[in-house]
Every structure is written in C-alpha cells, then in structure tokens.
PDB file of N, CA and C in Angstrom:
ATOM      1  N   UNK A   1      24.709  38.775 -75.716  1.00  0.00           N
ATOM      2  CA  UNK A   1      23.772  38.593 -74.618  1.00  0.00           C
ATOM      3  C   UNK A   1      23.229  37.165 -74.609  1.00  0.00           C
ATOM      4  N   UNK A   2      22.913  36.504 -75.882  1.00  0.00           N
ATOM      5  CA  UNK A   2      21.991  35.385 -75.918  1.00  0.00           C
ATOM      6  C   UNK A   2      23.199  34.194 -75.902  1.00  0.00           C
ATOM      7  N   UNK A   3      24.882  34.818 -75.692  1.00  0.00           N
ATOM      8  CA  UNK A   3      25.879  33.368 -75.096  1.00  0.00           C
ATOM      9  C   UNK A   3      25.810  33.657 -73.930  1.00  0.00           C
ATOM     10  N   UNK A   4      25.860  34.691 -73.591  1.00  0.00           N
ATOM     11  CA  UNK A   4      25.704  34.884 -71.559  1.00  0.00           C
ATOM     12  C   UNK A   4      24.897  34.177 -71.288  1.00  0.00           C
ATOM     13  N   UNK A   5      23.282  33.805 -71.462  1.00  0.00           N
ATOM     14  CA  UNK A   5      22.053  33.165 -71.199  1.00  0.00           C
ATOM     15  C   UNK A   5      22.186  31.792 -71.472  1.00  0.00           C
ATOM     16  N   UNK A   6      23.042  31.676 -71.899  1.00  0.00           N
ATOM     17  CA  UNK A   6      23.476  30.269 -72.942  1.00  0.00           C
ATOM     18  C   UNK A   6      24.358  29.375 -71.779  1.00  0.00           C
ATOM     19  N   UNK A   7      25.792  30.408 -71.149  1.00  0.00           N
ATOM     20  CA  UNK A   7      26.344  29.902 -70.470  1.00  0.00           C
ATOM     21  C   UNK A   7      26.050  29.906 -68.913  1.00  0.00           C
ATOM     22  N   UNK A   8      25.174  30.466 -68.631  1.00  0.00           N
ATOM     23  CA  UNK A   8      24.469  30.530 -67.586  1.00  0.00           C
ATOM     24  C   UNK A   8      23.436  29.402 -67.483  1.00  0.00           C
ATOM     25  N   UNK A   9      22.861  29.650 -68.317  1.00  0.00           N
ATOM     26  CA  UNK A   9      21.848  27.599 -68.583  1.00  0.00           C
ATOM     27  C   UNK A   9      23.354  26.988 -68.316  1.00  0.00           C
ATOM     28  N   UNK A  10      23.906  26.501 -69.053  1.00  0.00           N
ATOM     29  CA  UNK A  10      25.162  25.469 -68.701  1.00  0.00           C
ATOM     30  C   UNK A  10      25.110  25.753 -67.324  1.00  0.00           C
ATOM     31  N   UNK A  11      25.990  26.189 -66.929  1.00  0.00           N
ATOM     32  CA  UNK A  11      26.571  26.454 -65.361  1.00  0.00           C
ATOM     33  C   UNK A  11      25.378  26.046 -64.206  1.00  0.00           C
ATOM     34  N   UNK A  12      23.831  26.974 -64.588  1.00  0.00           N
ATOM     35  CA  UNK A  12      23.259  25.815 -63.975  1.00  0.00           C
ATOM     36  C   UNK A  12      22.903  24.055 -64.018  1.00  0.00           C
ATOM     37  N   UNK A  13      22.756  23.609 -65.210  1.00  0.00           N
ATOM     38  CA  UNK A  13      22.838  22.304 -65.221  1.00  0.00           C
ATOM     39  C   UNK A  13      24.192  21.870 -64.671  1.00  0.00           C
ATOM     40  N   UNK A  14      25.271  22.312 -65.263  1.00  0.00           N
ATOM     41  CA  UNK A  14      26.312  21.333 -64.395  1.00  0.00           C
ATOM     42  C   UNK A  14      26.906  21.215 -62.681  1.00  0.00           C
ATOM     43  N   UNK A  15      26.098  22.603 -62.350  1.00  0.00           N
ATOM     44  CA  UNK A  15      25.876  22.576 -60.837  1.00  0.00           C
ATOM     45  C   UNK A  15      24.897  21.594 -60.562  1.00  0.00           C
ATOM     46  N   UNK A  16      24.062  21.191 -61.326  1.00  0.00           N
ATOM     47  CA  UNK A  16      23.201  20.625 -60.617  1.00  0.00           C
ATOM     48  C   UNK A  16      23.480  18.887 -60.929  1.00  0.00           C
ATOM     49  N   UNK A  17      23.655  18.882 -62.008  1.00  0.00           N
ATOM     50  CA  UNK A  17      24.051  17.057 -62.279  1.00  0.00           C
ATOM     51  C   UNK A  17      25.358  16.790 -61.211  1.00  0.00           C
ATOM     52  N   UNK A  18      26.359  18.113 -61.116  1.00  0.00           N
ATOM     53  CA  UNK A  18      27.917  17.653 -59.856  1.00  0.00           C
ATOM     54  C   UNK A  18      26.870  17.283 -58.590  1.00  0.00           C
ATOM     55  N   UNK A  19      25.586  18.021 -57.986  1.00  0.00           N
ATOM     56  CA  UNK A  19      25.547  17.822 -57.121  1.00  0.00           C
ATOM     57  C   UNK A  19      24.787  16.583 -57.001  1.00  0.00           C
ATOM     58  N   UNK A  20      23.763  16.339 -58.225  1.00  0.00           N
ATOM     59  CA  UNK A  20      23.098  14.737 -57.549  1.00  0.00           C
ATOM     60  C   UNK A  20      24.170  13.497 -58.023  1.00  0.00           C
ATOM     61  N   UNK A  21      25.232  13.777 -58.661  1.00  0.00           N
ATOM     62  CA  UNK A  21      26.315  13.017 -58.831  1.00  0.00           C
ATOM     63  C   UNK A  21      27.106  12.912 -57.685  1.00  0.00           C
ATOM     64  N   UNK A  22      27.624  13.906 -56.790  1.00  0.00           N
ATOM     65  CA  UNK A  22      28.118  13.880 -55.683  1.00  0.00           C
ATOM     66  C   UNK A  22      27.219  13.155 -54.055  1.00  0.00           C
ATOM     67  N   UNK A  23      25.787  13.626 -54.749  1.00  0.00           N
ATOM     68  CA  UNK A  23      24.861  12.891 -53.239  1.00  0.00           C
ATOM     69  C   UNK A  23      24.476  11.262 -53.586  1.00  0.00           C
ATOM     70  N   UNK A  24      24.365  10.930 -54.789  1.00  0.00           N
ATOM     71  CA  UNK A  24      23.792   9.701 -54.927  1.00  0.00           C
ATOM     72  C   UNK A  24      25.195   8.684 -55.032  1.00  0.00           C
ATOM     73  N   UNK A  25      26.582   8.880 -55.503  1.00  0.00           N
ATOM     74  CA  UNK A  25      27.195   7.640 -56.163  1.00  0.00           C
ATOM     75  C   UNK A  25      27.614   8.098 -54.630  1.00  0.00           C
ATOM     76  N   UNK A  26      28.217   6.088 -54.879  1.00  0.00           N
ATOM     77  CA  UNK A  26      28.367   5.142 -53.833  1.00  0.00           C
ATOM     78  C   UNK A  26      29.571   4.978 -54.143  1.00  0.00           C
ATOM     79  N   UNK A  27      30.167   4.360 -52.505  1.00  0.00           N
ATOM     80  CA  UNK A  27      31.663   3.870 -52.372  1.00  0.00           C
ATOM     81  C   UNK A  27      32.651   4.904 -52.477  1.00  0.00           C
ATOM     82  N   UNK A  28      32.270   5.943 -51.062  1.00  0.00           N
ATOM     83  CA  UNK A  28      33.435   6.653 -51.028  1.00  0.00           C
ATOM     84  C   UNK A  28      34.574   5.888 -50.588  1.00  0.00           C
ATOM     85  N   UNK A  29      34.651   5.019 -49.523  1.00  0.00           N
ATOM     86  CA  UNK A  29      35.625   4.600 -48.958  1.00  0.00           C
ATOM     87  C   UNK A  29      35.445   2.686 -49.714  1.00  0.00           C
ATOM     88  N   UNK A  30      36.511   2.440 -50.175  1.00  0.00           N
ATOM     89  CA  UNK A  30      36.601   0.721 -50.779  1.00  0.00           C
ATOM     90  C   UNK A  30      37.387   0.217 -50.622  1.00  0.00           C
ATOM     91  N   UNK A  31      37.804  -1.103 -49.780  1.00  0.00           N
ATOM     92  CA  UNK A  31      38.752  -1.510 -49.055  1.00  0.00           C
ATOM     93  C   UNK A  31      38.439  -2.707 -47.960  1.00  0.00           C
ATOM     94  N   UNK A  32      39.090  -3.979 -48.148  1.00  0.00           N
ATOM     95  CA  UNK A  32      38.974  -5.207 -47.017  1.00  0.00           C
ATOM     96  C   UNK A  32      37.708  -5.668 -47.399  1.00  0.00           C
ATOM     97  N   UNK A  33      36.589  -5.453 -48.451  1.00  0.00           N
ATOM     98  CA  UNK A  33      35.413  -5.932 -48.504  1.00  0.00           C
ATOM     99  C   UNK A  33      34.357  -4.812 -47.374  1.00  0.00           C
ATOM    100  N   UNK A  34      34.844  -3.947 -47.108  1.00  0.00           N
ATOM    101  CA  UNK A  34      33.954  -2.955 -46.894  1.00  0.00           C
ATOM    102  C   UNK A  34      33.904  -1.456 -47.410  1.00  0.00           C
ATOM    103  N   UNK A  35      32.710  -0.681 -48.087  1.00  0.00           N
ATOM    104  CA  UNK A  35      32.162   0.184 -48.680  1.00  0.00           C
ATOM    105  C   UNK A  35      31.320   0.843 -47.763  1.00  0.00           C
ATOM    106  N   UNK A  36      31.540   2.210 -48.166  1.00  0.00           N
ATOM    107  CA  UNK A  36      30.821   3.374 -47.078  1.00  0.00           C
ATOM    108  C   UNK A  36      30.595   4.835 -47.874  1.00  0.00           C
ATOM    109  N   UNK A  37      29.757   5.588 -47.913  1.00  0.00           N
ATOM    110  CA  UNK A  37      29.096   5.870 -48.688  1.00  0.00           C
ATOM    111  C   UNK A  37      28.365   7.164 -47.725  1.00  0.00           C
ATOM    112  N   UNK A  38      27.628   8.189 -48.588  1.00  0.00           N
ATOM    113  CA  UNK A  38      26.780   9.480 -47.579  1.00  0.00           C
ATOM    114  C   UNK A  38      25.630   8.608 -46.861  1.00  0.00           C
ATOM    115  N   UNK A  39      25.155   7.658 -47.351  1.00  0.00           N
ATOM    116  CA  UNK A  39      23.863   6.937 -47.091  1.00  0.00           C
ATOM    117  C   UNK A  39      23.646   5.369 -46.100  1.00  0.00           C
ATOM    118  N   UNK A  40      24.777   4.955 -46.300  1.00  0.00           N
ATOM    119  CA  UNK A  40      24.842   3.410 -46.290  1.00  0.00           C
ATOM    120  C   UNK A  40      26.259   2.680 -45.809  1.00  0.00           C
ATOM    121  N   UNK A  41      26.558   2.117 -44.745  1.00  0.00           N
ATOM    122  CA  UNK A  41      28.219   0.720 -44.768  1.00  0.00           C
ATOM    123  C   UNK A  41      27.990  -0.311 -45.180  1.00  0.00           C
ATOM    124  N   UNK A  42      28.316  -0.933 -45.954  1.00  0.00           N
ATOM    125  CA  UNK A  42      28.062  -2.236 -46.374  1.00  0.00           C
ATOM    126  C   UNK A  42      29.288  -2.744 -46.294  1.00  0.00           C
ATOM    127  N   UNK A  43      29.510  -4.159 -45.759  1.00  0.00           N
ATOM    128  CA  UNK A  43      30.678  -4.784 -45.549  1.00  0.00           C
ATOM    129  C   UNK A  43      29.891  -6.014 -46.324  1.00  0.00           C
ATOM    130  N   UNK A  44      30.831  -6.935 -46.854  1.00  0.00           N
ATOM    131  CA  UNK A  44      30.784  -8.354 -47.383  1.00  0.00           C
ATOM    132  C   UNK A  44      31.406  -9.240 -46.498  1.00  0.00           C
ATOM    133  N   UNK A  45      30.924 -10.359 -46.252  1.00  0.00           N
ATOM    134  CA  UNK A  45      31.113 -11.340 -45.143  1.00  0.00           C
ATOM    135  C   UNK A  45      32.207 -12.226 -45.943  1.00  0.00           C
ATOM    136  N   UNK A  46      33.040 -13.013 -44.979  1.00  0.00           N
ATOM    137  CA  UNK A  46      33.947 -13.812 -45.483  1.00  0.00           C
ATOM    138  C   UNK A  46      33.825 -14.804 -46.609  1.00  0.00           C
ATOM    139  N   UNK A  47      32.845 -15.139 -46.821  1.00  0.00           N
ATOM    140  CA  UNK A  47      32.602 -15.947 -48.180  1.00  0.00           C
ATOM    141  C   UNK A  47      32.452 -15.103 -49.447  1.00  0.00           C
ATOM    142  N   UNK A  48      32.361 -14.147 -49.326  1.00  0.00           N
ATOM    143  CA  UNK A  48      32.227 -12.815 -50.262  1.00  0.00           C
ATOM    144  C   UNK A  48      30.584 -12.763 -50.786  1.00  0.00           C
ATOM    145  N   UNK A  49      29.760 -13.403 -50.682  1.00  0.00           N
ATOM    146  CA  UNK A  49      28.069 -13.119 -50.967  1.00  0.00           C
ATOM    147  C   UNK A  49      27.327 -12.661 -50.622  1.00  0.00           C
ATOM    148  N   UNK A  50      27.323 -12.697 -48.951  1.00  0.00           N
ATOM    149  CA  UNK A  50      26.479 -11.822 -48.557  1.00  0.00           C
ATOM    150  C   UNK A  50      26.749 -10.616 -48.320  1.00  0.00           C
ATOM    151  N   UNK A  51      26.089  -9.387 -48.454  1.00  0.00           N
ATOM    152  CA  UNK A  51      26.397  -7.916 -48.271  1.00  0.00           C
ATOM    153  C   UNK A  51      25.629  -7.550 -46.896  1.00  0.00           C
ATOM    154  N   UNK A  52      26.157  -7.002 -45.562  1.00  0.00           N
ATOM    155  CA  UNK A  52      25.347  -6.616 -44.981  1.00  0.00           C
ATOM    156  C   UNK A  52      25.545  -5.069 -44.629  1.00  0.00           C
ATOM    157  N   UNK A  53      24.248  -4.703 -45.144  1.00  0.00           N
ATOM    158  CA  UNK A  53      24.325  -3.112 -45.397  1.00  0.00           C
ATOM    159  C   UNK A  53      23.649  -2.120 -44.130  1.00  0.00           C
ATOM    160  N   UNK A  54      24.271  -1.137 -43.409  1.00  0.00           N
ATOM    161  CA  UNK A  54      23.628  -0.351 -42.001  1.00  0.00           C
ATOM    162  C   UNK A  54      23.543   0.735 -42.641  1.00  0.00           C
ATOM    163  N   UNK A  55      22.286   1.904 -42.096  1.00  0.00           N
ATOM    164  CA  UNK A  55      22.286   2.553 -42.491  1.00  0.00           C
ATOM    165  C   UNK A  55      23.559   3.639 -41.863  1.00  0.00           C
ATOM    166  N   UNK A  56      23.839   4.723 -42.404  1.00  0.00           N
ATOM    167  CA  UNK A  56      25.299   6.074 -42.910  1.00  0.00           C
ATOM    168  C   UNK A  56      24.502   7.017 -41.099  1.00  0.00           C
ATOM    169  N   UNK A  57      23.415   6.775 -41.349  1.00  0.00           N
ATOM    170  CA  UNK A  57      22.444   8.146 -40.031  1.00  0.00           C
ATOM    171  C   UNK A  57      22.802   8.247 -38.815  1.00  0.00           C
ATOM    172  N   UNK A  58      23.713   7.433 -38.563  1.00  0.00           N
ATOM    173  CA  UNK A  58      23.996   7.257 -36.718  1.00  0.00           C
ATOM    174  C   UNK A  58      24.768   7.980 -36.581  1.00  0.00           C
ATOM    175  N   UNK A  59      25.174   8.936 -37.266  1.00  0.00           N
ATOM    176  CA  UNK A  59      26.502   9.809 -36.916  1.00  0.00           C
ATOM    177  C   UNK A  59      26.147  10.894 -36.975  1.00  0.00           C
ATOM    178  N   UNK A  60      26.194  11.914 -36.004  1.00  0.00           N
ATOM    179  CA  UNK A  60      25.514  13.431 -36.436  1.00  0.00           C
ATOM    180  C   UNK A  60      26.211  14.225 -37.369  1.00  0.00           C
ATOM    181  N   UNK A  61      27.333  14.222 -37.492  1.00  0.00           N
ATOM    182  CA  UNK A  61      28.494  14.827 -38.471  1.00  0.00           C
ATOM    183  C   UNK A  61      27.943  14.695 -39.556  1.00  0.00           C
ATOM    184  N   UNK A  62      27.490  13.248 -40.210  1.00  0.00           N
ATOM    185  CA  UNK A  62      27.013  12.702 -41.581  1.00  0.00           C
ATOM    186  C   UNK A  62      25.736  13.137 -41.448  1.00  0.00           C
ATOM    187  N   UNK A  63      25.084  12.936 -40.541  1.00  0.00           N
ATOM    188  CA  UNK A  63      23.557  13.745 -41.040  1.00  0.00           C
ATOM    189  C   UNK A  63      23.348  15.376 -41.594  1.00  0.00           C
ATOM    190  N   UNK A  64      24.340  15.810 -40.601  1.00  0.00           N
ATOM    191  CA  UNK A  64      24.295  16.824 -41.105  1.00  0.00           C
ATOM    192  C   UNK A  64      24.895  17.184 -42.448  1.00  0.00           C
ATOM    193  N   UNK A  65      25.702  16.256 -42.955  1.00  0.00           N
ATOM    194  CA  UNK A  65      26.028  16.649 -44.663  1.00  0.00           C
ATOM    195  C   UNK A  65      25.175  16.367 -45.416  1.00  0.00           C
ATOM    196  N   UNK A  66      24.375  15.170 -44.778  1.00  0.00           N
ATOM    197  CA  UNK A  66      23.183  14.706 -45.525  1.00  0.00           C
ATOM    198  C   UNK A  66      22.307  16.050 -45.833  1.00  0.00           C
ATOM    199  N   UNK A  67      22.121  16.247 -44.812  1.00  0.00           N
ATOM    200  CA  UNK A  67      20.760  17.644 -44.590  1.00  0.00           C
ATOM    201  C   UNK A  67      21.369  18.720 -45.942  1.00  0.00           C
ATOM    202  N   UNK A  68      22.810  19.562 -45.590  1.00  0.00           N
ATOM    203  CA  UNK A  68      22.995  20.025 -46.439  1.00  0.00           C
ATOM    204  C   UNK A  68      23.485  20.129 -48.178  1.00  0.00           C
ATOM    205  N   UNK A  69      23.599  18.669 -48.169  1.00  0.00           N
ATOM    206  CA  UNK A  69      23.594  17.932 -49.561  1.00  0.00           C
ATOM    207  C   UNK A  69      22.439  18.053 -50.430  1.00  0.00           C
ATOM    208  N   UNK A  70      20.807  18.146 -49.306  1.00  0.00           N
ATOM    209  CA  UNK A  70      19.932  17.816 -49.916  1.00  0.00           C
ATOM    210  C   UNK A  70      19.483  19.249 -50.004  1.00  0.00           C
ATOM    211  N   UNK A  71      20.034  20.426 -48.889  1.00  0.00           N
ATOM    212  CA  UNK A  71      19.432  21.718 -48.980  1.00  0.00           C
ATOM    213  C   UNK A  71      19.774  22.505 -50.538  1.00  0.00           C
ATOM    214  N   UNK A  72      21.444  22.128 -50.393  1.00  0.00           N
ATOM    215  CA  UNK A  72      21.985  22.641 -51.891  1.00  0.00           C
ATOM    216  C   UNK A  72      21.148  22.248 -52.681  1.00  0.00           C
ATOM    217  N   UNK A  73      20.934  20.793 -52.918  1.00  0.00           N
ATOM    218  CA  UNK A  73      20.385  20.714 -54.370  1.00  0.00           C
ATOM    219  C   UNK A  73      18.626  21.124 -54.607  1.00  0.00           C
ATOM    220  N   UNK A  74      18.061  20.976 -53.365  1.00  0.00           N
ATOM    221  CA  UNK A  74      17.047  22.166 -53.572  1.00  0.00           C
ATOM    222  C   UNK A  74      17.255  23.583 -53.972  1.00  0.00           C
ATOM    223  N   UNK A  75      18.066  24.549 -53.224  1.00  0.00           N
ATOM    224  CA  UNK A  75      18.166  25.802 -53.972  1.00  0.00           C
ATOM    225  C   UNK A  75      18.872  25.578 -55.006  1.00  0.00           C
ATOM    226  N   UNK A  76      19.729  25.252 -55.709  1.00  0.00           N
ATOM    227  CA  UNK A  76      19.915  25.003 -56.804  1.00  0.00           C
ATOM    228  C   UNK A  76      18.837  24.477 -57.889  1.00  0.00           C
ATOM    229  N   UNK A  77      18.233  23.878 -57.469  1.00  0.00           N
ATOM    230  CA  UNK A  77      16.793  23.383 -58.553  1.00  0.00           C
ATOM    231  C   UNK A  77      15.922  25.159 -58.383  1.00  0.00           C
ATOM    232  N   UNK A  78      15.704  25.109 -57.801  1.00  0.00           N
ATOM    233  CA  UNK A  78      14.965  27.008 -57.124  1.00  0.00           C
ATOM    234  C   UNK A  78      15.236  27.793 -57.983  1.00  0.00           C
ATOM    235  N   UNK A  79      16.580  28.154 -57.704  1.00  0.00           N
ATOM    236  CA  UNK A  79      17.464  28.504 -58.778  1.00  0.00           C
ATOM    237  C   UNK A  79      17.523  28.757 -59.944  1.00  0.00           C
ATOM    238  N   UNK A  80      17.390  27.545 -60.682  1.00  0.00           N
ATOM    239  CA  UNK A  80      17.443  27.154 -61.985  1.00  0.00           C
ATOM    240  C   UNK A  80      15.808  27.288 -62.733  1.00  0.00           C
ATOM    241  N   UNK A  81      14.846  27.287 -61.919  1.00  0.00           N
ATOM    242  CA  UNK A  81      12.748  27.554 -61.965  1.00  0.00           C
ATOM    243  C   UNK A  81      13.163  28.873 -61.677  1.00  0.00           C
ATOM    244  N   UNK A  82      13.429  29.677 -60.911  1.00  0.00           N
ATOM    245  CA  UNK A  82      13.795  30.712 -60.864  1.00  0.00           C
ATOM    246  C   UNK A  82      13.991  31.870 -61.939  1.00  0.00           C
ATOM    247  N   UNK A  83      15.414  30.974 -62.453  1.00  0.00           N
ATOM    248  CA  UNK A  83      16.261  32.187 -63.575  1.00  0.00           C
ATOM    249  C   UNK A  83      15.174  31.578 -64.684  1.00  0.00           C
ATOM    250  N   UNK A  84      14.823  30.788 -65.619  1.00  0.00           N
ATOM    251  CA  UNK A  84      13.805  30.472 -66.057  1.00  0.00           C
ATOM    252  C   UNK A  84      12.400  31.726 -66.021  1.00  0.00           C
ATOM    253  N   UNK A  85      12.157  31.322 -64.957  1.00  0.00           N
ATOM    254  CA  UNK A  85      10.906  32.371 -64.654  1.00  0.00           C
ATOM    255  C   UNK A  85      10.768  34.021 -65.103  1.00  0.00           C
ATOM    256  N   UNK A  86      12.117  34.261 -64.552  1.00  0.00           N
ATOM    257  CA  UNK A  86      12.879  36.101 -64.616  1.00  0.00           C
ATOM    258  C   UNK A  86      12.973  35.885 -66.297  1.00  0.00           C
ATOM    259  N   UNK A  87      13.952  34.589 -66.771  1.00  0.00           N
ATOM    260  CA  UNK A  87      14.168  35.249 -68.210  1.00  0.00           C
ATOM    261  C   UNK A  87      12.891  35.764 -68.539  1.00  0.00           C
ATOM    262  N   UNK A  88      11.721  34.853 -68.884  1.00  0.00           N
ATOM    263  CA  UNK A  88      10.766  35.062 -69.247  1.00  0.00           C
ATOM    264  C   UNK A  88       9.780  36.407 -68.778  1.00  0.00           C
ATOM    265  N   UNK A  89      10.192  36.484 -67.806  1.00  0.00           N
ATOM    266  CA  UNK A  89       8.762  37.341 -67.797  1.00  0.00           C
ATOM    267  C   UNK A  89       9.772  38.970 -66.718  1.00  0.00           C
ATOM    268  N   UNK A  90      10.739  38.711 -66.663  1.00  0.00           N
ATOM    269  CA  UNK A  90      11.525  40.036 -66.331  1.00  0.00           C
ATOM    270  C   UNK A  90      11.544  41.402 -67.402  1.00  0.00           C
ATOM    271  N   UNK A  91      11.754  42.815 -67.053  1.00  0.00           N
ATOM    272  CA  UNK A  91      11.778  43.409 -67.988  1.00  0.00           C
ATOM    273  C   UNK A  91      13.079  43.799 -68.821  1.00  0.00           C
ATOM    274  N   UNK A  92      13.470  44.418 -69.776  1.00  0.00           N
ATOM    275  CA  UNK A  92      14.799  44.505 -70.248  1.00  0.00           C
ATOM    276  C   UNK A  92      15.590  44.626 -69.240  1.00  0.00           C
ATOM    277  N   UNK A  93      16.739  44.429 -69.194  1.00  0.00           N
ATOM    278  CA  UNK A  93      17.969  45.527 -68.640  1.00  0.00           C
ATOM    279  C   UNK A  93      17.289  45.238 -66.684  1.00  0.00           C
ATOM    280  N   UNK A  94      16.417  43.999 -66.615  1.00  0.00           N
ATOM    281  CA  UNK A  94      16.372  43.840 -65.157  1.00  0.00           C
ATOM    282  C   UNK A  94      17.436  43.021 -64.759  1.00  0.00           C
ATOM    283  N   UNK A  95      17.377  42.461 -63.282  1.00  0.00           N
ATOM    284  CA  UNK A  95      18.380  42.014 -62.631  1.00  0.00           C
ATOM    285  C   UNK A  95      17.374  40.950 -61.980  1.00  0.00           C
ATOM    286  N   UNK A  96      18.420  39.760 -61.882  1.00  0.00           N
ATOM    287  CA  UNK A  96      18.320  38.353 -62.171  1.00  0.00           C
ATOM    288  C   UNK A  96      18.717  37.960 -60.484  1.00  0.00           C
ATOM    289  N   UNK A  97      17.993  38.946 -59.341  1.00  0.00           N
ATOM    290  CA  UNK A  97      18.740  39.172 -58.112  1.00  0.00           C
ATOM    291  C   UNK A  97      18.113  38.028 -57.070  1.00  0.00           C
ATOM    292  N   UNK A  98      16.797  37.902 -57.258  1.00  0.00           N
ATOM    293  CA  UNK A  98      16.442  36.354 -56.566  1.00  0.00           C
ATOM    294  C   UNK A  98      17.178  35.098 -56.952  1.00  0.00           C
ATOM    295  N   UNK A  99      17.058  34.895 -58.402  1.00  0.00           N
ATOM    296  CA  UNK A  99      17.779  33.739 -58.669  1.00  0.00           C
ATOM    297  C   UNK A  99      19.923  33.790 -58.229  1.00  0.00           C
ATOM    298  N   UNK A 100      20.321  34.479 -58.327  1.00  0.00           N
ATOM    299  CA  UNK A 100      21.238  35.030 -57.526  1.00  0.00           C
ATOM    300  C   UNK A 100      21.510  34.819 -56.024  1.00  0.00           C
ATOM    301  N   UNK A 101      20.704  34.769 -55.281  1.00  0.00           N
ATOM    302  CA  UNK A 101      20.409  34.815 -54.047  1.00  0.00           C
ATOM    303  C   UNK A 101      20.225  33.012 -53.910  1.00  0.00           C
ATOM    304  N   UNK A 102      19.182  32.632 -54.402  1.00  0.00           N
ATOM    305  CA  UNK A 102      19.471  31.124 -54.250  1.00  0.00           C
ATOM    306  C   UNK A 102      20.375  30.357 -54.616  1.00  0.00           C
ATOM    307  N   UNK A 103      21.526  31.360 -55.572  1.00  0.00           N
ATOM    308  CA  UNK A 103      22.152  29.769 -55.969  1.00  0.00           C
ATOM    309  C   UNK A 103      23.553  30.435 -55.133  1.00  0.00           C
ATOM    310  N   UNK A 104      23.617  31.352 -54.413  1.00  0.00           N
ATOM    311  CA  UNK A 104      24.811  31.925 -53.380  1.00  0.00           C
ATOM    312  C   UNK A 104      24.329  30.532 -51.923  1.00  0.00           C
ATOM    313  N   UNK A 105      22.812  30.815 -51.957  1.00  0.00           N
ATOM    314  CA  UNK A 105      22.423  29.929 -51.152  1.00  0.00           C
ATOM    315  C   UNK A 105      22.921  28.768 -51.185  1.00  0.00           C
ATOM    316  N   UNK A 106      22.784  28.256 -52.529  1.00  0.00           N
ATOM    317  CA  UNK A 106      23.005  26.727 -52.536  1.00  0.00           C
ATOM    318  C   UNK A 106      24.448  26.195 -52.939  1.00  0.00           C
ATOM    319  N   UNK A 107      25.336  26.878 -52.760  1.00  0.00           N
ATOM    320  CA  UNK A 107      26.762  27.142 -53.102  1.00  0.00           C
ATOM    321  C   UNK A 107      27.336  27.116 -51.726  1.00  0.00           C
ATOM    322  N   UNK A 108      26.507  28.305 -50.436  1.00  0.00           N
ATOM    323  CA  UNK A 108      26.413  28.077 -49.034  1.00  0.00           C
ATOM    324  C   UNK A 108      26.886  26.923 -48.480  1.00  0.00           C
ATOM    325  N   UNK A 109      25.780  26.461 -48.977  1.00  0.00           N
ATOM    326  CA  UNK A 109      25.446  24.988 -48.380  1.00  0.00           C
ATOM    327  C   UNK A 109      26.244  23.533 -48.909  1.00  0.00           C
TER     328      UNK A 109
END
C-alpha cells in the first residue's frame, strides 16, 4: 500500500514538472534567426544583436492553448493539495474520488 502512495506522489510530481516544462521552455520553432515559442516571436535582425521580440497572443488558436496550458497545470496542482489532503485526513479503505476528478480534469485539458 505505502509503494502505491509512493508511486502516486511520483506520477503526480512528474505530471506536474512535464507540464511547467512544456508551458515555460522556449524555442519551439528555430530557424533563419527566428524563434517562436507558446508566449513570444523573436526574430534577430541582420547584424545578429538585436532581438526583436512580439508578443505569441494575436492568434486565437495560441491563446487558447495558452488558456488550457495554464488550466491543466492548475488542476493538476489541485490535484496534488488535494490527494495530500484525503491521504491525511480520509478514512481507511476511502476513495481518493475528488482528487481523481481533478487530475482527469487536468489531463482534459
């Protein structure tokens, strides 16, 4: 029982470091001196020094991954305060069915 609880802590942390690893690093696309990213285009000008960076938001497609990039990793944090909460203060042989519910949520998303 106490490796089930064990690998369940894991599984939530590494859901959760893939996902602020997946929303924060930069340079999905790299190529010709321009970089593009969930957040940001930055192209480098012909002398190669200056960076001029626009913001990623003008596109509704990308906002909306934005939105749900940031929804996941909220229920997933939920989630994880959640199962926390139940271990502690649930009774034997209960069910772990809220925290369950948020991280279907944030898997959703």
């Amino acid at each position: 029982m106490l490796l089930l609880l064990l690998g369940i802590i894991v599984l939530h942390v590494a859901v959760l470091v893939l996902l602020f690893v997946s929303t924060i690093v930069s340079q999905w696309i790299d190529g010709n001196g321009h970089t593009m990213d969930l957040w940001q285009n930055c192209s480098t000008s012909s002398l190669g020094s200056v960076r001029h960076c626009l913001s990623s938001s003008t596109n509704e497609w990308l906002q909306s991954v934005q939105a749900t990039m940031i929804l996941s990793i909220i229920f997933s944090v939920l989630s994880l305060f959640l199962f926390f909460y139940q271990l502690f203060t649930i009774t034997k042989g209960g069910r772990f069915y809220l925290t369950g519910i948020f991280q279907i949520l944030a898997g959703k998303w």
